[in-house]
PDB file of N, CA and C in Angstrom:
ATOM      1  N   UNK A   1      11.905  68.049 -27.795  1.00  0.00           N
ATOM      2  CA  UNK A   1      12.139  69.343 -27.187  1.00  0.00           C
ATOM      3  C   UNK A   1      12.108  69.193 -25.664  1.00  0.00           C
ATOM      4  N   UNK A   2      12.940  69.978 -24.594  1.00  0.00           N
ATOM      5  CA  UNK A   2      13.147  69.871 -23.391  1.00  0.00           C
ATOM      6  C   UNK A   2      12.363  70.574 -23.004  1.00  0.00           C
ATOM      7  N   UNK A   3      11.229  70.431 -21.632  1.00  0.00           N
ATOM      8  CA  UNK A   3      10.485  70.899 -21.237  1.00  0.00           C
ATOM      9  C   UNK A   3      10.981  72.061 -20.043  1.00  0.00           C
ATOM     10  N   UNK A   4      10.315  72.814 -19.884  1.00  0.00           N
ATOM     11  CA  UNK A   4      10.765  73.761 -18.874  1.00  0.00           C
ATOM     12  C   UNK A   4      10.322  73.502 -17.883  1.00  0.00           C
ATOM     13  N   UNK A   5      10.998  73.292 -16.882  1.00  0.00           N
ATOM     14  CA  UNK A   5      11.102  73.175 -15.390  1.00  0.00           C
ATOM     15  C   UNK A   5      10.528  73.796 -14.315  1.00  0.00           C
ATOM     16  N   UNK A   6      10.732  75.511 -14.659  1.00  0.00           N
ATOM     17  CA  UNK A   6      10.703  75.928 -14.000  1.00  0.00           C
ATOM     18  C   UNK A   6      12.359  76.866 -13.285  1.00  0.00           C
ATOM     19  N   UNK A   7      12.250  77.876 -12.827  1.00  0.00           N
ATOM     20  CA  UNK A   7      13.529  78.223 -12.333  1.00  0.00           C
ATOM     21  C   UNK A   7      14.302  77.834 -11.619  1.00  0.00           C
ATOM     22  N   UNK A   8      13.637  76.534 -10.582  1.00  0.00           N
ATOM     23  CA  UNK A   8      14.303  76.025  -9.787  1.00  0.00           C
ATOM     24  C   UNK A   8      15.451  74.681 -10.614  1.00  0.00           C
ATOM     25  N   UNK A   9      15.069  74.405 -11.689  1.00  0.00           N
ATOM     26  CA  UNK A   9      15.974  73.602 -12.738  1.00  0.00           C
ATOM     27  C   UNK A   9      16.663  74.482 -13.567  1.00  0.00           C
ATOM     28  N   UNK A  10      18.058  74.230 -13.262  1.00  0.00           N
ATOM     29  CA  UNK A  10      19.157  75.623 -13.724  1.00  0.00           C
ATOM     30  C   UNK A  10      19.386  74.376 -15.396  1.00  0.00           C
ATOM     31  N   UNK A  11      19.564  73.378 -15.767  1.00  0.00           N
ATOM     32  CA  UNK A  11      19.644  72.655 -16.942  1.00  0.00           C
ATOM     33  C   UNK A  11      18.747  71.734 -16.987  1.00  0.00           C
ATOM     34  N   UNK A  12      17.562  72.127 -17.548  1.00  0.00           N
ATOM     35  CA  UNK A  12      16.393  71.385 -17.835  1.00  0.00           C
ATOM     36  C   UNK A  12      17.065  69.770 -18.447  1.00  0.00           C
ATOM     37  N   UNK A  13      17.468  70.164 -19.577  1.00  0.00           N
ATOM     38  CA  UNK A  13      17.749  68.985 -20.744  1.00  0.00           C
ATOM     39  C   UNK A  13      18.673  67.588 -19.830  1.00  0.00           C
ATOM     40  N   UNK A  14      19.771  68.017 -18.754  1.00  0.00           N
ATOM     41  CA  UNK A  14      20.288  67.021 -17.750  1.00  0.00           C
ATOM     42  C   UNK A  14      19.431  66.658 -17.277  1.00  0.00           C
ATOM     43  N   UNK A  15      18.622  67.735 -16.234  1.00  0.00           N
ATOM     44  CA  UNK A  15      17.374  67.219 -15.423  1.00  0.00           C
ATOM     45  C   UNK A  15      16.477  65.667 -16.273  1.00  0.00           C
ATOM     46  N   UNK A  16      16.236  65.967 -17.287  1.00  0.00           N
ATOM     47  CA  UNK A  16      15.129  64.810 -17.884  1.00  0.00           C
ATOM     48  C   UNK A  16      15.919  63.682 -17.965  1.00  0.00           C
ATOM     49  N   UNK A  17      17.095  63.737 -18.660  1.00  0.00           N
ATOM     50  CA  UNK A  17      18.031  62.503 -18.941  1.00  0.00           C
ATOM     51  C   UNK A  17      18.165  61.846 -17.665  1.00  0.00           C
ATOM     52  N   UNK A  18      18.173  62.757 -16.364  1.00  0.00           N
ATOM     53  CA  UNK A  18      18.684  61.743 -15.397  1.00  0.00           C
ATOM     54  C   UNK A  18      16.808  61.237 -14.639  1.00  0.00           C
ATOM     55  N   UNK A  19      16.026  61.853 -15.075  1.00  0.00           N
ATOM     56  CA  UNK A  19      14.815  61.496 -14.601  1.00  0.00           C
ATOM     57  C   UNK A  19      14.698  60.014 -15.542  1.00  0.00           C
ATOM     58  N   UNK A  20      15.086  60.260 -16.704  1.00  0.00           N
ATOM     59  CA  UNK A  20      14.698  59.195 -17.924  1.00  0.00           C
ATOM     60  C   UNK A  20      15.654  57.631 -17.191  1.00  0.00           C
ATOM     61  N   UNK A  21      16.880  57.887 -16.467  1.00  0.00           N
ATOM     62  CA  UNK A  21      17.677  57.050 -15.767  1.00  0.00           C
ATOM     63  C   UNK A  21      17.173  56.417 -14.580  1.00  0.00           C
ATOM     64  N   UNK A  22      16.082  56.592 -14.137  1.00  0.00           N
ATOM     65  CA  UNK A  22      15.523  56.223 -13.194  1.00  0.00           C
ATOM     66  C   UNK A  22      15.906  57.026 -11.690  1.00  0.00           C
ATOM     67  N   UNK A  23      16.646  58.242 -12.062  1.00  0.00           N
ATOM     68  CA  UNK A  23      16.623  58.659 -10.759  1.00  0.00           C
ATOM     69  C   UNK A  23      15.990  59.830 -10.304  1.00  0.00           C
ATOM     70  N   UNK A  24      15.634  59.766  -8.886  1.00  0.00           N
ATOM     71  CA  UNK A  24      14.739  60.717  -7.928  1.00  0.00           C
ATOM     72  C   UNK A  24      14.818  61.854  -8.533  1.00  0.00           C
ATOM     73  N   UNK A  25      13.745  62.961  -8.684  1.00  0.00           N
ATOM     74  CA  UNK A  25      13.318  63.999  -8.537  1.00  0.00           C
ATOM     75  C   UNK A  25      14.352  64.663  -7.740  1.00  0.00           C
ATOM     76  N   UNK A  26      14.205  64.192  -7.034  1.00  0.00           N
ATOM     77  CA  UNK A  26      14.996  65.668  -5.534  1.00  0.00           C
ATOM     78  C   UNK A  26      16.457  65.515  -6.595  1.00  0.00           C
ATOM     79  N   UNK A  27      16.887  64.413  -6.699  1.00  0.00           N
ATOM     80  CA  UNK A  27      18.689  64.025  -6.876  1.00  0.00           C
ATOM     81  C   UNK A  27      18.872  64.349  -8.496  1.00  0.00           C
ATOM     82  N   UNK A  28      17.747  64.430  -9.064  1.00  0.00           N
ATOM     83  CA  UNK A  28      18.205  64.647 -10.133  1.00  0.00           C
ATOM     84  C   UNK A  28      18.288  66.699 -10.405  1.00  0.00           C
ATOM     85  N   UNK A  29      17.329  66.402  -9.599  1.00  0.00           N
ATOM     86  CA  UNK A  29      17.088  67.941  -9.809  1.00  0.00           C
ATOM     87  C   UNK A  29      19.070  69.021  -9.193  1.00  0.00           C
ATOM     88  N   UNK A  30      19.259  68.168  -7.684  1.00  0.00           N
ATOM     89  CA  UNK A  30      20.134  68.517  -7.261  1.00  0.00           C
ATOM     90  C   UNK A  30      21.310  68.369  -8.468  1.00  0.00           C
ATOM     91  N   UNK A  31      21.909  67.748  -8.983  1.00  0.00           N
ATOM     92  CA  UNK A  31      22.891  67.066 -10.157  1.00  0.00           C
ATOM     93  C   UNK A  31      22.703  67.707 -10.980  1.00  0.00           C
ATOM     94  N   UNK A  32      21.081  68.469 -11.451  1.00  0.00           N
ATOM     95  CA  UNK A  32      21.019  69.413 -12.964  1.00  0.00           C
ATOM     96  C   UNK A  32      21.719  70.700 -12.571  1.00  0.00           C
ATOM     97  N   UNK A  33      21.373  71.430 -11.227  1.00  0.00           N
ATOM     98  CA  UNK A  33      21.495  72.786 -10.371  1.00  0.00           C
ATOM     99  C   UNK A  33      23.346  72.295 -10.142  1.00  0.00           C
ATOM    100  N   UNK A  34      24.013  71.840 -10.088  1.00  0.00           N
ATOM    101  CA  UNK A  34      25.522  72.023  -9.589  1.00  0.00           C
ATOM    102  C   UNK A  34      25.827  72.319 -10.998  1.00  0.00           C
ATOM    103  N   UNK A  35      26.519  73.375 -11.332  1.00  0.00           N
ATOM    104  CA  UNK A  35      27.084  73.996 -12.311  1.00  0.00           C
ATOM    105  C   UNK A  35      28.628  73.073 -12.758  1.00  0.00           C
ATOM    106  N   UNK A  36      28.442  72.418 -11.599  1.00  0.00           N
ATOM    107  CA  UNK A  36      29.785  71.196 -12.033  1.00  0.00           C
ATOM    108  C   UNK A  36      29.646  69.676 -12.209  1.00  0.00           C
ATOM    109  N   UNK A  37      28.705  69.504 -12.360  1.00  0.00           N
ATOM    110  CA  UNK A  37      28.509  68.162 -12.379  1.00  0.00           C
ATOM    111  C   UNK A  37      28.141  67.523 -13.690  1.00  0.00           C
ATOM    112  N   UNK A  38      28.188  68.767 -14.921  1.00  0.00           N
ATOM    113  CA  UNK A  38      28.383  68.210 -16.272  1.00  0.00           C
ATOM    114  C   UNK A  38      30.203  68.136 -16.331  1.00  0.00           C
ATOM    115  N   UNK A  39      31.387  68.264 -15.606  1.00  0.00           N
ATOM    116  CA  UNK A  39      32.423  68.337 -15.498  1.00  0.00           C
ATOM    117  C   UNK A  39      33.202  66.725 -15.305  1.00  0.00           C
ATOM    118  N   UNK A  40      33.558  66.476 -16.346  1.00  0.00           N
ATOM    119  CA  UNK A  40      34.372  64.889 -16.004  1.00  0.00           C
ATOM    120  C   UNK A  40      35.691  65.310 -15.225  1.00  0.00           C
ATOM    121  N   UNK A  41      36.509  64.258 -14.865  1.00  0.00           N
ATOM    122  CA  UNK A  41      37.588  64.373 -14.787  1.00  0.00           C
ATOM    123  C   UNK A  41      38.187  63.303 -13.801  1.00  0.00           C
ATOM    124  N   UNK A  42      37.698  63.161 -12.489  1.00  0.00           N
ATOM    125  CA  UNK A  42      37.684  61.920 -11.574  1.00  0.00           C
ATOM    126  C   UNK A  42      39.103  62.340 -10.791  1.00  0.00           C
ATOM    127  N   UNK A  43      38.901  63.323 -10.104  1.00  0.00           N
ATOM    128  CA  UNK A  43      40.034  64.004  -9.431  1.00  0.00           C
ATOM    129  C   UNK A  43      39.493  63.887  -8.029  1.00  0.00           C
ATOM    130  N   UNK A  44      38.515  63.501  -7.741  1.00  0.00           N
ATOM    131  CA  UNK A  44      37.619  63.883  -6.262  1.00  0.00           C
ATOM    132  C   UNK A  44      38.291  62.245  -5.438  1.00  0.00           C
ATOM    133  N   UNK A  45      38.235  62.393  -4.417  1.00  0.00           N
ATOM    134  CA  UNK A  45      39.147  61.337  -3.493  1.00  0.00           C
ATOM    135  C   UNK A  45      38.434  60.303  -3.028  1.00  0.00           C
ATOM    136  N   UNK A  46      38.284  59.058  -3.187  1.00  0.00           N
ATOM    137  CA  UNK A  46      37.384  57.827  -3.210  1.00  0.00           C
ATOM    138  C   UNK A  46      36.839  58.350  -1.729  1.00  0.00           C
ATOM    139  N   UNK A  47      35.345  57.827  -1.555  1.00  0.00           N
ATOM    140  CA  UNK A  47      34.972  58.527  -0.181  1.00  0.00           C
ATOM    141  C   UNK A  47      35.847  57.218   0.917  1.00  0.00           C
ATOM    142  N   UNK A  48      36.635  56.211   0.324  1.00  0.00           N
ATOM    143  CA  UNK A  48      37.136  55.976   1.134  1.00  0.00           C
ATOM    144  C   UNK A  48      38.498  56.460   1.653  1.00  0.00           C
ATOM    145  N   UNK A  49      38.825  57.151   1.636  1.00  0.00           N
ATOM    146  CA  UNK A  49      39.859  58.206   1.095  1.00  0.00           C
ATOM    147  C   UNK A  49      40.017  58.871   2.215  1.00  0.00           C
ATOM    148  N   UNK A  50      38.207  59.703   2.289  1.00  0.00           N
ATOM    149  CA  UNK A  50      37.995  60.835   2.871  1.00  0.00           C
ATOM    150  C   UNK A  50      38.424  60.537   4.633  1.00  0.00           C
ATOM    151  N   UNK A  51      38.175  61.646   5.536  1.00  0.00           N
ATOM    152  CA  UNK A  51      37.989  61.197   6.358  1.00  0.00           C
ATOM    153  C   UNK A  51      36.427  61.267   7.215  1.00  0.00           C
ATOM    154  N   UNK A  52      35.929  60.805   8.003  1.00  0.00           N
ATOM    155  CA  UNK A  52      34.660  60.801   8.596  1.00  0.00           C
ATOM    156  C   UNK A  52      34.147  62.550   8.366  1.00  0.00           C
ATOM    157  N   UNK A  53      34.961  63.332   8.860  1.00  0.00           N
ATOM    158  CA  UNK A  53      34.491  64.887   8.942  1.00  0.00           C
ATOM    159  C   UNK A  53      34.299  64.924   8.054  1.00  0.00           C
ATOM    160  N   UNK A  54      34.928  64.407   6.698  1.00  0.00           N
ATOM    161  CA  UNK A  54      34.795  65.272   5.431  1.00  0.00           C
ATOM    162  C   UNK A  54      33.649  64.662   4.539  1.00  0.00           C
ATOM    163  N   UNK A  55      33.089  63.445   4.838  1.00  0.00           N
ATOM    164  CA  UNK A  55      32.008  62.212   4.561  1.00  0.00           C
ATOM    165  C   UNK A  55      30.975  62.910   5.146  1.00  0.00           C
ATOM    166  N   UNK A  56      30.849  63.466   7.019  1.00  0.00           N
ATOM    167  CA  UNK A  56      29.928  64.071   7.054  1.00  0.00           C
ATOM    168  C   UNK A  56      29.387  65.375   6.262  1.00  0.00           C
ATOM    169  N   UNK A  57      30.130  65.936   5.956  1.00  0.00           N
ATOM    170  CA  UNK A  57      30.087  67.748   5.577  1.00  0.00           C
ATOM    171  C   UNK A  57      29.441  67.510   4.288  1.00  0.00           C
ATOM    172  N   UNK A  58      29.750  66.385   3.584  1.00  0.00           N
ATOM    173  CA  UNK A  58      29.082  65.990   2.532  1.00  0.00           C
ATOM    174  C   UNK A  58      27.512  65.830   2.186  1.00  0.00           C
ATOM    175  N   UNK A  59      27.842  64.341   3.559  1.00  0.00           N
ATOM    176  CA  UNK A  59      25.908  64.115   4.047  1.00  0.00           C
ATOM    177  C   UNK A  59      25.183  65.387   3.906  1.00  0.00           C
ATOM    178  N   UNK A  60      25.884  66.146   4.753  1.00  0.00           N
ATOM    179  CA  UNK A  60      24.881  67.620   5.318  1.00  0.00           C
ATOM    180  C   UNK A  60      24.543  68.036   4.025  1.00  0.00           C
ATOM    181  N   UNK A  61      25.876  68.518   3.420  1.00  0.00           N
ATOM    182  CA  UNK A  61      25.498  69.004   2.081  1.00  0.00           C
ATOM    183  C   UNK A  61      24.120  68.152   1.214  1.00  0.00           C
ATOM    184  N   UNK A  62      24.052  67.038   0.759  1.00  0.00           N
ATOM    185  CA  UNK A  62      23.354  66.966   0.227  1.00  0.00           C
ATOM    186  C   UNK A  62      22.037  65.988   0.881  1.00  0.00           C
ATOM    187  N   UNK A  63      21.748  66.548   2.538  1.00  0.00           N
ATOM    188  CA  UNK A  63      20.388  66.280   3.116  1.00  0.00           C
ATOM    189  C   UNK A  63      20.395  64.840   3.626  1.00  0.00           C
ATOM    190  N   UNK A  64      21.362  63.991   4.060  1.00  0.00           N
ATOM    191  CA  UNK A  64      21.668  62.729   4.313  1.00  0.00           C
ATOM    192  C   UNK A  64      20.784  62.678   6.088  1.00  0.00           C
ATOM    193  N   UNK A  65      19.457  62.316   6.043  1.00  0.00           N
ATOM    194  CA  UNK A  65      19.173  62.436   7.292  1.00  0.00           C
ATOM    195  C   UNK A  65      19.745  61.300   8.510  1.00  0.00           C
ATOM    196  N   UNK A  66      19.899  61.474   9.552  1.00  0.00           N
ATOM    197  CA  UNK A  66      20.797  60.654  10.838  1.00  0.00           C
ATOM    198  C   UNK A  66      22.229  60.542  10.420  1.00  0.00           C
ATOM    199  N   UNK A  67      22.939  61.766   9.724  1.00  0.00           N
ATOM    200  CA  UNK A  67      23.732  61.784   9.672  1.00  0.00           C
ATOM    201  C   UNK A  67      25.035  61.670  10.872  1.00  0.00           C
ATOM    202  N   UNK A  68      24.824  62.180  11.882  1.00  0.00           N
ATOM    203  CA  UNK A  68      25.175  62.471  13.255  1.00  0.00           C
ATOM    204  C   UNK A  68      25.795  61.107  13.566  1.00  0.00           C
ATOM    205  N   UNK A  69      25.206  60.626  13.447  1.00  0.00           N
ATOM    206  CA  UNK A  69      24.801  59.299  14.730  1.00  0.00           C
ATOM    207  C   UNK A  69      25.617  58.124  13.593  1.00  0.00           C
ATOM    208  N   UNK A  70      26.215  57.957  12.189  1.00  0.00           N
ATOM    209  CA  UNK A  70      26.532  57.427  11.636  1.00  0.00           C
ATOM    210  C   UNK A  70      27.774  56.947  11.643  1.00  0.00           C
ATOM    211  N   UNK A  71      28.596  55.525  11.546  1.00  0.00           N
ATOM    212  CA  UNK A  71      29.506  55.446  11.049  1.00  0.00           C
ATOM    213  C   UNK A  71      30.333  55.846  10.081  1.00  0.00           C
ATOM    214  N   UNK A  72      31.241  55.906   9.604  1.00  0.00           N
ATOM    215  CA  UNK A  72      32.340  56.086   8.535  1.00  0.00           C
ATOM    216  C   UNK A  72      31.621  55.669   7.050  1.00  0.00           C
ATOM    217  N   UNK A  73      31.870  54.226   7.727  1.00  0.00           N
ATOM    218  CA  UNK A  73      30.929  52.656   6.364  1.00  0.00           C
ATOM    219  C   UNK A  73      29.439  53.431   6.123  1.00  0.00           C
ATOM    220  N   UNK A  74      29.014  53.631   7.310  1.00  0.00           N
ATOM    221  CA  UNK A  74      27.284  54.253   7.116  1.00  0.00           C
ATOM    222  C   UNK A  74      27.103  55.586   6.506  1.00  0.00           C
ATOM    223  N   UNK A  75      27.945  56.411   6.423  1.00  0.00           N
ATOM    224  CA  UNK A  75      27.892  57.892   5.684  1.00  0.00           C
ATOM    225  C   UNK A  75      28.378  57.636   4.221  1.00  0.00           C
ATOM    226  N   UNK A  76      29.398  56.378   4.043  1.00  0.00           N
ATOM    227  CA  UNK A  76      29.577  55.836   2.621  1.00  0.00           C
ATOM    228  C   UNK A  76      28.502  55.819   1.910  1.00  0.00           C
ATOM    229  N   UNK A  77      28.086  54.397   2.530  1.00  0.00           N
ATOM    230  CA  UNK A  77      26.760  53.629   1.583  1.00  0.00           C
ATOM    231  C   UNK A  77      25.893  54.724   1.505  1.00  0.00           C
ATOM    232  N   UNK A  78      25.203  55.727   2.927  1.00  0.00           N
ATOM    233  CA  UNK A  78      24.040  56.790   2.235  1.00  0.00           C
ATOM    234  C   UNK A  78      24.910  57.752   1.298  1.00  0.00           C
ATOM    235  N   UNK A  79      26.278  58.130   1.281  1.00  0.00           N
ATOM    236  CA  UNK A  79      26.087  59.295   0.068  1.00  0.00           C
ATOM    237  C   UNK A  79      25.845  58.671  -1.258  1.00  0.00           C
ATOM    238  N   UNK A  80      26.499  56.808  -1.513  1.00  0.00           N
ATOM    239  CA  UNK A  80      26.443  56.234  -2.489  1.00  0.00           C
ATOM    240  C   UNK A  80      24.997  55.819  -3.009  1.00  0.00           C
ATOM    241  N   UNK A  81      24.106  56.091  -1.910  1.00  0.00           N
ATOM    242  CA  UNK A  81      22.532  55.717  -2.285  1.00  0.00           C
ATOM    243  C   UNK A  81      21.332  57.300  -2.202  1.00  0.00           C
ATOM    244  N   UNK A  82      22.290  58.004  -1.949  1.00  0.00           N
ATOM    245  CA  UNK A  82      21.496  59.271  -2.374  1.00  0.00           C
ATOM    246  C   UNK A  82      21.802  59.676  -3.664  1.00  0.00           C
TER     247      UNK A  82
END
């Protein structure tokens, strides 16, 4: 049985699976709360793709700290390691 979270976990049952995966609290929690991220499809544009503005807007979005001050390559690897 899936434990309750709490309100701040909008899909408990994702939340655990990705805790059970070894990943962070904060990131998993973020990934249960996007109402799209049980959504396959692979339509989103390789972040090499993107351009720097659109790599940053990202960071911001999901709390990438020294985002500012980052390269292109450097806003890659942190969204790929957050």
């Amino acid at each position: 049985m899936t434990k309750d979270h709490g309100p701040s976990i909008k899909d408990d049952e994702q939340y655990e699976e990705l805790r059970k995966e070894g990943m962070s609290k904060k990131k998993a929690a973020r990934i249960a709360n996007d109402p799209d991220s049980g959504k396959k499809g692979g339509k989103a544009d390789k972040y090499e793709e993107r351009t720097k503005e659109e790599l940053y807007q990202q960071a911001k979005k999901v709390g990438v700290e020294g985002r500012s001050k980052m390269t292109k390559d450097e806003l890659i690897e942190a969204l790929r390691n957050s």
